[in-house]
N, C-alpha and C. Protein backbone atom coordinates (compact mmCIF):
# COMPACT_ATOMS: atom_id res chain seq x y z
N UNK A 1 3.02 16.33 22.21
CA UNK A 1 3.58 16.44 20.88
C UNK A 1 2.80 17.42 20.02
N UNK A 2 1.35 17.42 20.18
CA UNK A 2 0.71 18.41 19.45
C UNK A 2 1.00 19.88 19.82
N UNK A 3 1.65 20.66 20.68
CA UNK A 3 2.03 21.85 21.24
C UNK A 3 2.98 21.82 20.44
N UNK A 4 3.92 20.86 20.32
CA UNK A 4 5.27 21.03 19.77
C UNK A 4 5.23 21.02 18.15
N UNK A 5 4.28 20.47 17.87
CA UNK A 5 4.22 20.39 16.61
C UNK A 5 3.64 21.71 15.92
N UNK A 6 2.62 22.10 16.74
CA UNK A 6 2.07 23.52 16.66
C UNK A 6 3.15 24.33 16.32
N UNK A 7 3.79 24.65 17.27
CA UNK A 7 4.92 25.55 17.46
C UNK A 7 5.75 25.81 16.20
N UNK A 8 6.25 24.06 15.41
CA UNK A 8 6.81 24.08 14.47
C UNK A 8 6.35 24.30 13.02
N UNK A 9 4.98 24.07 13.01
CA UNK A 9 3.70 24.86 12.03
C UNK A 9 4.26 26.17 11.84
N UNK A 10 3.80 26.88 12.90
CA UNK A 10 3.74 28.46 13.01
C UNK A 10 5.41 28.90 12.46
N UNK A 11 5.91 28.36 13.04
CA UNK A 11 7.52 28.71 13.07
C UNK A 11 7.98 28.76 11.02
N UNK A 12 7.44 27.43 10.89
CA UNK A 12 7.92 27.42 9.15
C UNK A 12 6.64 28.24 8.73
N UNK A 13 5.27 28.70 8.79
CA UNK A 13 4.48 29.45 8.36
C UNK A 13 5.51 30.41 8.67
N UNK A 14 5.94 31.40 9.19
CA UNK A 14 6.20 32.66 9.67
C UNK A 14 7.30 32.81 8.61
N UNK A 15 9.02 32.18 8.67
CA UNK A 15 9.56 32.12 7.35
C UNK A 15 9.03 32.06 6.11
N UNK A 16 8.42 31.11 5.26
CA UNK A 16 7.78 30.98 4.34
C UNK A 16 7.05 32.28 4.20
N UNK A 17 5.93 32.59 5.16
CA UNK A 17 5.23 34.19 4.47
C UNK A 17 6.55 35.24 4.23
N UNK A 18 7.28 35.47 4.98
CA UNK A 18 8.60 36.07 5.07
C UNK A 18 9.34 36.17 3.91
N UNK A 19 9.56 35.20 3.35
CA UNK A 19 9.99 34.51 2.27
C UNK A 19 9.19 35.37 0.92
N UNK A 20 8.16 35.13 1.18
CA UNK A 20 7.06 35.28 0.07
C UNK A 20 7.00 36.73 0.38
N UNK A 21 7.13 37.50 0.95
CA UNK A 21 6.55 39.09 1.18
C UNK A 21 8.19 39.52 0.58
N UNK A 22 8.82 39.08 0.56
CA UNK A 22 10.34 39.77 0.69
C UNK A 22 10.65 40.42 -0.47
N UNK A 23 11.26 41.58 -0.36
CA UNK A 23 11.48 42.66 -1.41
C UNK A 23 12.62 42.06 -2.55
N UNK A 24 12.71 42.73 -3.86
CA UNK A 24 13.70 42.15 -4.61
C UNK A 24 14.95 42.57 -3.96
N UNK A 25 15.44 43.50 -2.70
CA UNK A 25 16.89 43.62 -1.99
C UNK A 25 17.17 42.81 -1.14
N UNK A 26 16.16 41.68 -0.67
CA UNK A 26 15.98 41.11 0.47
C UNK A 26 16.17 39.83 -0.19
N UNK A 27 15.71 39.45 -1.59
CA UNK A 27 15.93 38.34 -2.34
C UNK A 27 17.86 38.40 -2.67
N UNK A 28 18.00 39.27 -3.14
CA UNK A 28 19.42 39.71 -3.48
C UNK A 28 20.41 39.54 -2.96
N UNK A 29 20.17 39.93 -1.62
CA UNK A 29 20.84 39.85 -0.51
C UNK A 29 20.54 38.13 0.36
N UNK A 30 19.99 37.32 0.15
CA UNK A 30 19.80 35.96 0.29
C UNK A 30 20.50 35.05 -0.36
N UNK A 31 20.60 35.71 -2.18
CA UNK A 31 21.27 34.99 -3.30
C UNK A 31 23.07 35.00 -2.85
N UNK A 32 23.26 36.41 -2.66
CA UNK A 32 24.92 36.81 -2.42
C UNK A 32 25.29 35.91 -0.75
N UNK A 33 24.28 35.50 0.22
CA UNK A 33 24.56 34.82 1.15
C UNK A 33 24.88 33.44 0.75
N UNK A 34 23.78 32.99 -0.14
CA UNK A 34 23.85 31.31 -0.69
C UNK A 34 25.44 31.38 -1.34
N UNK A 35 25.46 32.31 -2.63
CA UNK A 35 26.61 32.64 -3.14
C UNK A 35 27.89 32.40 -1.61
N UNK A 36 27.65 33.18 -1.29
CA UNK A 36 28.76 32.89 0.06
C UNK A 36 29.31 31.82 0.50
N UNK A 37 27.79 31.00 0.74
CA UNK A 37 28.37 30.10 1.67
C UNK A 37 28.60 28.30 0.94
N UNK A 38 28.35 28.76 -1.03
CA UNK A 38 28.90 27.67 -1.45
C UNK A 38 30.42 27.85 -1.55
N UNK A 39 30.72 28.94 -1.63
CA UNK A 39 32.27 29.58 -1.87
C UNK A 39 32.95 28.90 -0.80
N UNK A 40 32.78 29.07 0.78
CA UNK A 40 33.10 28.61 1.90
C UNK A 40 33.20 27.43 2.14
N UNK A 41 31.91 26.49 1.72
CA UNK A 41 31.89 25.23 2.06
C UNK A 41 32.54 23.97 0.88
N UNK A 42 32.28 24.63 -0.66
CA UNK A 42 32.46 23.64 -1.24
C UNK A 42 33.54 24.38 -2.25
N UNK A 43 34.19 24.81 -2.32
CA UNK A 43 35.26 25.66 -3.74
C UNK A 43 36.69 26.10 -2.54
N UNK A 44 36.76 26.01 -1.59
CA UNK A 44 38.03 26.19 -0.33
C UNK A 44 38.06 24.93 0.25
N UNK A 45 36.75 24.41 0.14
CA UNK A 45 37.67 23.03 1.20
C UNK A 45 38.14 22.11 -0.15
N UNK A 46 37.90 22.28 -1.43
CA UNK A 46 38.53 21.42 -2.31
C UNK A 46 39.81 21.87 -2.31
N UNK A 47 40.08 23.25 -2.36
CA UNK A 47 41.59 24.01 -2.39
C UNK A 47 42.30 23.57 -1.57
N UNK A 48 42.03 23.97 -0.49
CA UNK A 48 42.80 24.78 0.58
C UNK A 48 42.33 23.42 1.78
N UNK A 49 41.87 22.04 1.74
CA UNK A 49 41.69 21.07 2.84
C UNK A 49 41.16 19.52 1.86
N UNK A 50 42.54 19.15 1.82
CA UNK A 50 43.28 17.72 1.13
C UNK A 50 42.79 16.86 1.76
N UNK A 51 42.16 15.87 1.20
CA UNK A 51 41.95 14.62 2.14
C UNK A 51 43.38 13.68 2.95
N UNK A 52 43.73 14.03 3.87
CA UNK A 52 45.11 13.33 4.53
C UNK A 52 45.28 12.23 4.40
N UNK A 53 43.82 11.69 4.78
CA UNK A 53 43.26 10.32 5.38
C UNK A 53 43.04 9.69 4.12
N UNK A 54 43.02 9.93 3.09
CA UNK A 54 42.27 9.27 2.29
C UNK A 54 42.98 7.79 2.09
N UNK A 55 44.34 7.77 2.06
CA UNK A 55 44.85 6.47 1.46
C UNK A 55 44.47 5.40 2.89
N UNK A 56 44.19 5.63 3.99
CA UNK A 56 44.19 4.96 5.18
C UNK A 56 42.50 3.95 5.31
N UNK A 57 43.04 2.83 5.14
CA UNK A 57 41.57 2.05 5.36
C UNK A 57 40.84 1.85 6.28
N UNK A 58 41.38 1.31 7.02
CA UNK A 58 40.29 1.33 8.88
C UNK A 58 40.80 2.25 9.75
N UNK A 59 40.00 1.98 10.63
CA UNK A 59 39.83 3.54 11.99
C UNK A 59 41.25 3.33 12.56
N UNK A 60 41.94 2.19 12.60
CA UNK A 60 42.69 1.80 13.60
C UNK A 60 44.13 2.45 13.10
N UNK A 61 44.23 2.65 11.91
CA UNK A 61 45.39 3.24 10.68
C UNK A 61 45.04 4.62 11.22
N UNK A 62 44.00 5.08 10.77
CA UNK A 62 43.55 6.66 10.95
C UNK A 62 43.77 6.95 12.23
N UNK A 63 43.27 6.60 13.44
CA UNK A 63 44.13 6.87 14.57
C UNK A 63 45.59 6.70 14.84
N UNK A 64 46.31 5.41 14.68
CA UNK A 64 47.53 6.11 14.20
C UNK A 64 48.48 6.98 13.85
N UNK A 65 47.49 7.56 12.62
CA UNK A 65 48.34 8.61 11.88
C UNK A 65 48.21 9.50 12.52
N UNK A 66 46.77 9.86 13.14
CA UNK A 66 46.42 11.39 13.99
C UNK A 66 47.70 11.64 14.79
N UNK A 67 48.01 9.85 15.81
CA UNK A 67 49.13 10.17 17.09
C UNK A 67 49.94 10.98 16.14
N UNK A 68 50.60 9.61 15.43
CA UNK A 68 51.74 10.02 14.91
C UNK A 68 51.61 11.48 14.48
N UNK A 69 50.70 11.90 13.30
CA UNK A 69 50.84 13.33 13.62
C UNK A 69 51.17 14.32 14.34
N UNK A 70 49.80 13.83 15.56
CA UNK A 70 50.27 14.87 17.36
C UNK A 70 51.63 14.77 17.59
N UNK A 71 52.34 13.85 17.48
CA UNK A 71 53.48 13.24 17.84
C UNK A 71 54.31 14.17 17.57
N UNK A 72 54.57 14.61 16.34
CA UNK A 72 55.57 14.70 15.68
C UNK A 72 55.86 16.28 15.23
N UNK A 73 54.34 17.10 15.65
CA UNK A 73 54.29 18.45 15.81
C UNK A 73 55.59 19.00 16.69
N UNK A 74 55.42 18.34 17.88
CA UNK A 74 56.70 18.92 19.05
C UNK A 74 57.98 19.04 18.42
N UNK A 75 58.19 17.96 17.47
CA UNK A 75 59.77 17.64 17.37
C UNK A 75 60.35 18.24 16.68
């Protein structure tokens, strides 16, 4: 465990200095990524991916509906 743990020392040292040395284009370009990927994860799946499931109480309903869903694609 101590090798492995080593490993994971060095590993977050190496980011972190990285981090800390990084130019203001390199910061910039980190911000417009974060920017990105709240756009992606949290402002489109409110849009554009509805909770289906939501009114359905146990697993056994929610499977159900999936068939029935699969089901009903073909027809």
């Amino acid at each position: 465990m101590a090798a492995s743990g080593n490993v994971l020392i060095r590993v977050y040292r190496f980011y972190r200095d990285g981090f800390r040395e990084m130019s203001s284009l390199g910061r910039t370009l980190w911000i417009v990524i974060l920017i990105k990927l709240f756009i992606m994860f949290f402002v489109l799946k409110l849009f554009f991916f509805p909770d289906a499931m939501g009114h359905l109480e146990t697993e056994q309903q929610k499977s159900e509906y999936v068939m029935d869903q699969l089901l009903n694609i073909n027809r």
